[in-house]
Protein backbone atom coordinates (compact mmCIF):
# COMPACT_ATOMS: atom_id res chain seq x y z
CA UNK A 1 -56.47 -172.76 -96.07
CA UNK A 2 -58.40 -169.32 -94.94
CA UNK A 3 -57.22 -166.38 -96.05
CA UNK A 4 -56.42 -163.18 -94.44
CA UNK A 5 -58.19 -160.38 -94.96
CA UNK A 6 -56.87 -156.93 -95.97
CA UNK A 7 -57.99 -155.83 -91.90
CA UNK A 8 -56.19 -158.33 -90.92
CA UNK A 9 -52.77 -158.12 -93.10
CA UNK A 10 -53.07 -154.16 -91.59
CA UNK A 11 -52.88 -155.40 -88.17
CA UNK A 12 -50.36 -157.93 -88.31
CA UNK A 13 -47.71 -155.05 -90.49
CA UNK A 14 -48.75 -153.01 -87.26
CA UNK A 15 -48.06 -155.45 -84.53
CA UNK A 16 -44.92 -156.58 -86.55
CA UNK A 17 -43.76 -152.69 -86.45
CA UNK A 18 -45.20 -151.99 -82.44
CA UNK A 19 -42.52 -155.09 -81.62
CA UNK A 20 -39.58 -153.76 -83.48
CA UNK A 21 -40.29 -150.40 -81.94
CA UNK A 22 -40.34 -152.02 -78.45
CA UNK A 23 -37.55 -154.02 -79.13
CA UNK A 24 -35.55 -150.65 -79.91
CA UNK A 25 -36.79 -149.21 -76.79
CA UNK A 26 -35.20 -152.04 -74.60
CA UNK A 27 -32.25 -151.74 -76.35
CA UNK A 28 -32.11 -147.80 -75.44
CA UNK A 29 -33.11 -148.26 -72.05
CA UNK A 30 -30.24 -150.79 -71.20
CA UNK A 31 -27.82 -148.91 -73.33
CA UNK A 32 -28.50 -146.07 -70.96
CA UNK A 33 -28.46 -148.07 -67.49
CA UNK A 34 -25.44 -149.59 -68.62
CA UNK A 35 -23.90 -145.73 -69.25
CA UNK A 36 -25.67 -144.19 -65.68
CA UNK A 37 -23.40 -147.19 -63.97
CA UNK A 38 -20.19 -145.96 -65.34
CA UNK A 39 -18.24 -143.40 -63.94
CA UNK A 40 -18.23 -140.54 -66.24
CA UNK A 41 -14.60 -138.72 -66.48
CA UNK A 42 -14.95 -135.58 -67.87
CA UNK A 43 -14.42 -134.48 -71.72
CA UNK A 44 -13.33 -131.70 -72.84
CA UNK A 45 -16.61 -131.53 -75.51
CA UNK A 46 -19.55 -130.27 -75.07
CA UNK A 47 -22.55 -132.63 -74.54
CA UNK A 48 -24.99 -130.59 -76.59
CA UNK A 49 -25.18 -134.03 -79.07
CA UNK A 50 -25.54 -136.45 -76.38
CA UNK A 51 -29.19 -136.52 -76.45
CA UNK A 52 -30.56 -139.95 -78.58
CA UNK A 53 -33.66 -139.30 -80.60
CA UNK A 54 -36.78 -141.62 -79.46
CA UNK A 55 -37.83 -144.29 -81.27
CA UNK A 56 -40.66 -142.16 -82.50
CA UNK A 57 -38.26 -139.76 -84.13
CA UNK A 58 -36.42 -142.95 -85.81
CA UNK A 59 -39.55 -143.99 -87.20
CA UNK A 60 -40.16 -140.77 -88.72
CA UNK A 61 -36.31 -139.95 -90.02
CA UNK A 62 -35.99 -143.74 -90.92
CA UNK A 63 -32.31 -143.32 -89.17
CA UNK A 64 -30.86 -145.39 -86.64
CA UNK A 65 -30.77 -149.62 -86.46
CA UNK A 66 -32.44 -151.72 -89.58
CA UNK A 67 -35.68 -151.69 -87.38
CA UNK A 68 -36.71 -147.87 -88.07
CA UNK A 69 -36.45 -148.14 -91.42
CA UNK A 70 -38.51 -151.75 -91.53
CA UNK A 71 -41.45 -149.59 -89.22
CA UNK A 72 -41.45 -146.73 -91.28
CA UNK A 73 -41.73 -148.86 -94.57
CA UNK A 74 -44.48 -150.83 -92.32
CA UNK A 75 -46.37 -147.89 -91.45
CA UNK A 76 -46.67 -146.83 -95.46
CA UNK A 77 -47.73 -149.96 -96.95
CA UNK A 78 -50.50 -149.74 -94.19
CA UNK A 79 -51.05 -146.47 -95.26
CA UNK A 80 -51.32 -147.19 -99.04
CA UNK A 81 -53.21 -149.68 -98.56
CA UNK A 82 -55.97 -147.98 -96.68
CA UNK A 83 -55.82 -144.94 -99.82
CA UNK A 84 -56.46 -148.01 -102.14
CA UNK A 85 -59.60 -149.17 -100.01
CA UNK A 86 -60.93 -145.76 -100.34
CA UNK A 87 -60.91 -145.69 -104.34
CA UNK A 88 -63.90 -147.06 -105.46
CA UNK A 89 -63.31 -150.22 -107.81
CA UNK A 90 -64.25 -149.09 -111.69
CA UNK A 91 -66.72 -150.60 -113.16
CA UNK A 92 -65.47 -153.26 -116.12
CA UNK A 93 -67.16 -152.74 -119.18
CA UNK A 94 -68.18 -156.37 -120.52
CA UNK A 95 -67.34 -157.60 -124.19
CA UNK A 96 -68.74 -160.59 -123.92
CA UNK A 97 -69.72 -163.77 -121.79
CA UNK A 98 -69.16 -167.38 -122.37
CA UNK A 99 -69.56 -170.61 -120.38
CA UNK A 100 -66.88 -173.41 -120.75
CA UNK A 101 -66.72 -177.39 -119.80
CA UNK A 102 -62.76 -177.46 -119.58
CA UNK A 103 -61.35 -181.37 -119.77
CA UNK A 104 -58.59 -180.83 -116.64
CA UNK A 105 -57.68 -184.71 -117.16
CA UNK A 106 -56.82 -184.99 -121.28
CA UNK A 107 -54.16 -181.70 -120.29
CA UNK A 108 -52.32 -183.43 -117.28
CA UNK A 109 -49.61 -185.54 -116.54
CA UNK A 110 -49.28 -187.49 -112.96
CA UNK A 111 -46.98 -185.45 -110.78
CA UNK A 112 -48.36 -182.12 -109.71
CA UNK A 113 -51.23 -182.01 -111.60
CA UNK A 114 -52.98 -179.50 -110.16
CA UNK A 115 -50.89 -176.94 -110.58
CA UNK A 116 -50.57 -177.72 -114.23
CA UNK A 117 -54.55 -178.15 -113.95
CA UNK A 118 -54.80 -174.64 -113.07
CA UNK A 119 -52.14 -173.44 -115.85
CA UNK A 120 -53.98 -175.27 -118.18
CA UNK A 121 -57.35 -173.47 -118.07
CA UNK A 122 -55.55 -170.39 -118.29
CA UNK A 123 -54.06 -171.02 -121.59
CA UNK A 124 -57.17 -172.40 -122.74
CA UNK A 125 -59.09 -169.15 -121.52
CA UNK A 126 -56.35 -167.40 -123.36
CA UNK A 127 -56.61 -169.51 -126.46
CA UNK A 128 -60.76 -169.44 -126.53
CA UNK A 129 -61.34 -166.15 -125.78
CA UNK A 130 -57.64 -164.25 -127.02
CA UNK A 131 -57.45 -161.89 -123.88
CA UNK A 132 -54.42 -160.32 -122.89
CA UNK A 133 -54.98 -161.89 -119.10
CA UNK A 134 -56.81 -164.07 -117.33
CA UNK A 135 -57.91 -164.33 -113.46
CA UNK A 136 -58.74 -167.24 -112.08
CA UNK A 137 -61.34 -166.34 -109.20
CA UNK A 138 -60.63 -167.74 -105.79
CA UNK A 139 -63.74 -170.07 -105.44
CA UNK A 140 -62.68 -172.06 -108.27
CA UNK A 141 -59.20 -171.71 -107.23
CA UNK A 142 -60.23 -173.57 -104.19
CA UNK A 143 -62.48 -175.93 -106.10
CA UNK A 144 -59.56 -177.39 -108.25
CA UNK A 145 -57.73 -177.85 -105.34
CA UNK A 146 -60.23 -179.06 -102.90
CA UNK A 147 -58.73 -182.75 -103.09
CA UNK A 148 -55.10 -181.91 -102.85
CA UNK A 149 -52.13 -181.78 -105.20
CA UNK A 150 -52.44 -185.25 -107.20
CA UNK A 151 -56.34 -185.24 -107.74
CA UNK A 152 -57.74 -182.70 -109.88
CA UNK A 153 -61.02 -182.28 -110.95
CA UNK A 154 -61.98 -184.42 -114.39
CA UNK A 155 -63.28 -181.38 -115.98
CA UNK A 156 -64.54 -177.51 -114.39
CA UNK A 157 -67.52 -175.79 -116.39
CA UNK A 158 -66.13 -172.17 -115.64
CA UNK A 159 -68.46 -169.37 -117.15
CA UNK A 160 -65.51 -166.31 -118.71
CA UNK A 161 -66.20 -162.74 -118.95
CA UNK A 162 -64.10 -161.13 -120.93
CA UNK A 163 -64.17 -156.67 -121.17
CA UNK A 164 -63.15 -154.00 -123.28
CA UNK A 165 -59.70 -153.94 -122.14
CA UNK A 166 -58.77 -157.77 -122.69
CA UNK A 167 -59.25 -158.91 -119.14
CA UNK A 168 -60.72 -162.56 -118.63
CA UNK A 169 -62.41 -163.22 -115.31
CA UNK A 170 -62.76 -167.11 -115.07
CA UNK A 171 -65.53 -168.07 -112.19
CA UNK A 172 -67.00 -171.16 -111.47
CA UNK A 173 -70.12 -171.92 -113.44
CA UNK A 174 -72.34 -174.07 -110.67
């Protein structure tokens, strides 16, 4: 199970927005062929209004079909996201540091019992350590469940940091 990285999530909300905006553009070209084959009668109106804003401008008033508004909404998570790789991360000041042998099979029951594995060692994180949070970091995410669903690990020595603010970072002590 690989996950996508932040480059990549950018790309696909781009390619996901480029398709709706061609999509749109098909629809106003054959909306206009179909009008150029009709005979036009004249009106008494002026035509002054008759012009249809590009899918460029519908991106950037958000007006028109469901689709400019999904592309404009696109294009600013892409852009937030790229201000949030910018910040540099602040640095965690460190209470303290403690190393744990958690017993995964005394605190689960047969069906799903990784999921309750990984609950588990949060609440005893919480419990040991009293922090407002915990994060579980993804290697030993993937190490409880490397064998699936039904087979958690017996027990996961996990070393905790735990800073100022009441954060608890739970990694995988090797």
């Amino acid at each position: 199970m690989a996950k996508k990285t932040q480059a990549e999530i950018e790309a696909d909300i781009l390619k996901e927005a480029a398709a709706e905006a061609q999509k749109e553009k098909k629809a106003q070209s054959a909306e206009r062929k179909a009008q150029s084959e009709k005979p036009q009668a004249p009106s008494p109106k002026p035509q002054a209004q008759s012009a249809k804003p590009t899918a460029k401008e519908k991106i950037e008033t958000g007006s028109g079909r469901k689709t400019g508004g999904v592309v404009k909404e696109a294009l600013e998570t892409v852009k937030q996201m790229k201000e949030g790789k910018d910040e540099a991360p602040k640095e965690r000041k460190i209470k303290f540091e403690r190393v744990y042998t958690v017993p995964i099979r005394q605190l689960v029951a047969r069906q799903r019992r990784t999921r309750v594995a990984v609950r588990n060692l949060k609440n005893f994180v919480t419990r040991h350590t009293k922090a407002k949070e915990v994060k579980i970091e993804q290697e030993l995410n993937e190490h409880i469940w490397e064998r699936g669903d039904r087979k958690p690990p017996i027990r996961v020595r996990v070393s905790v940091s735990v800073d100022e603010e009441g954060l608890a970072v739970v990694n995988l002590k090797k």
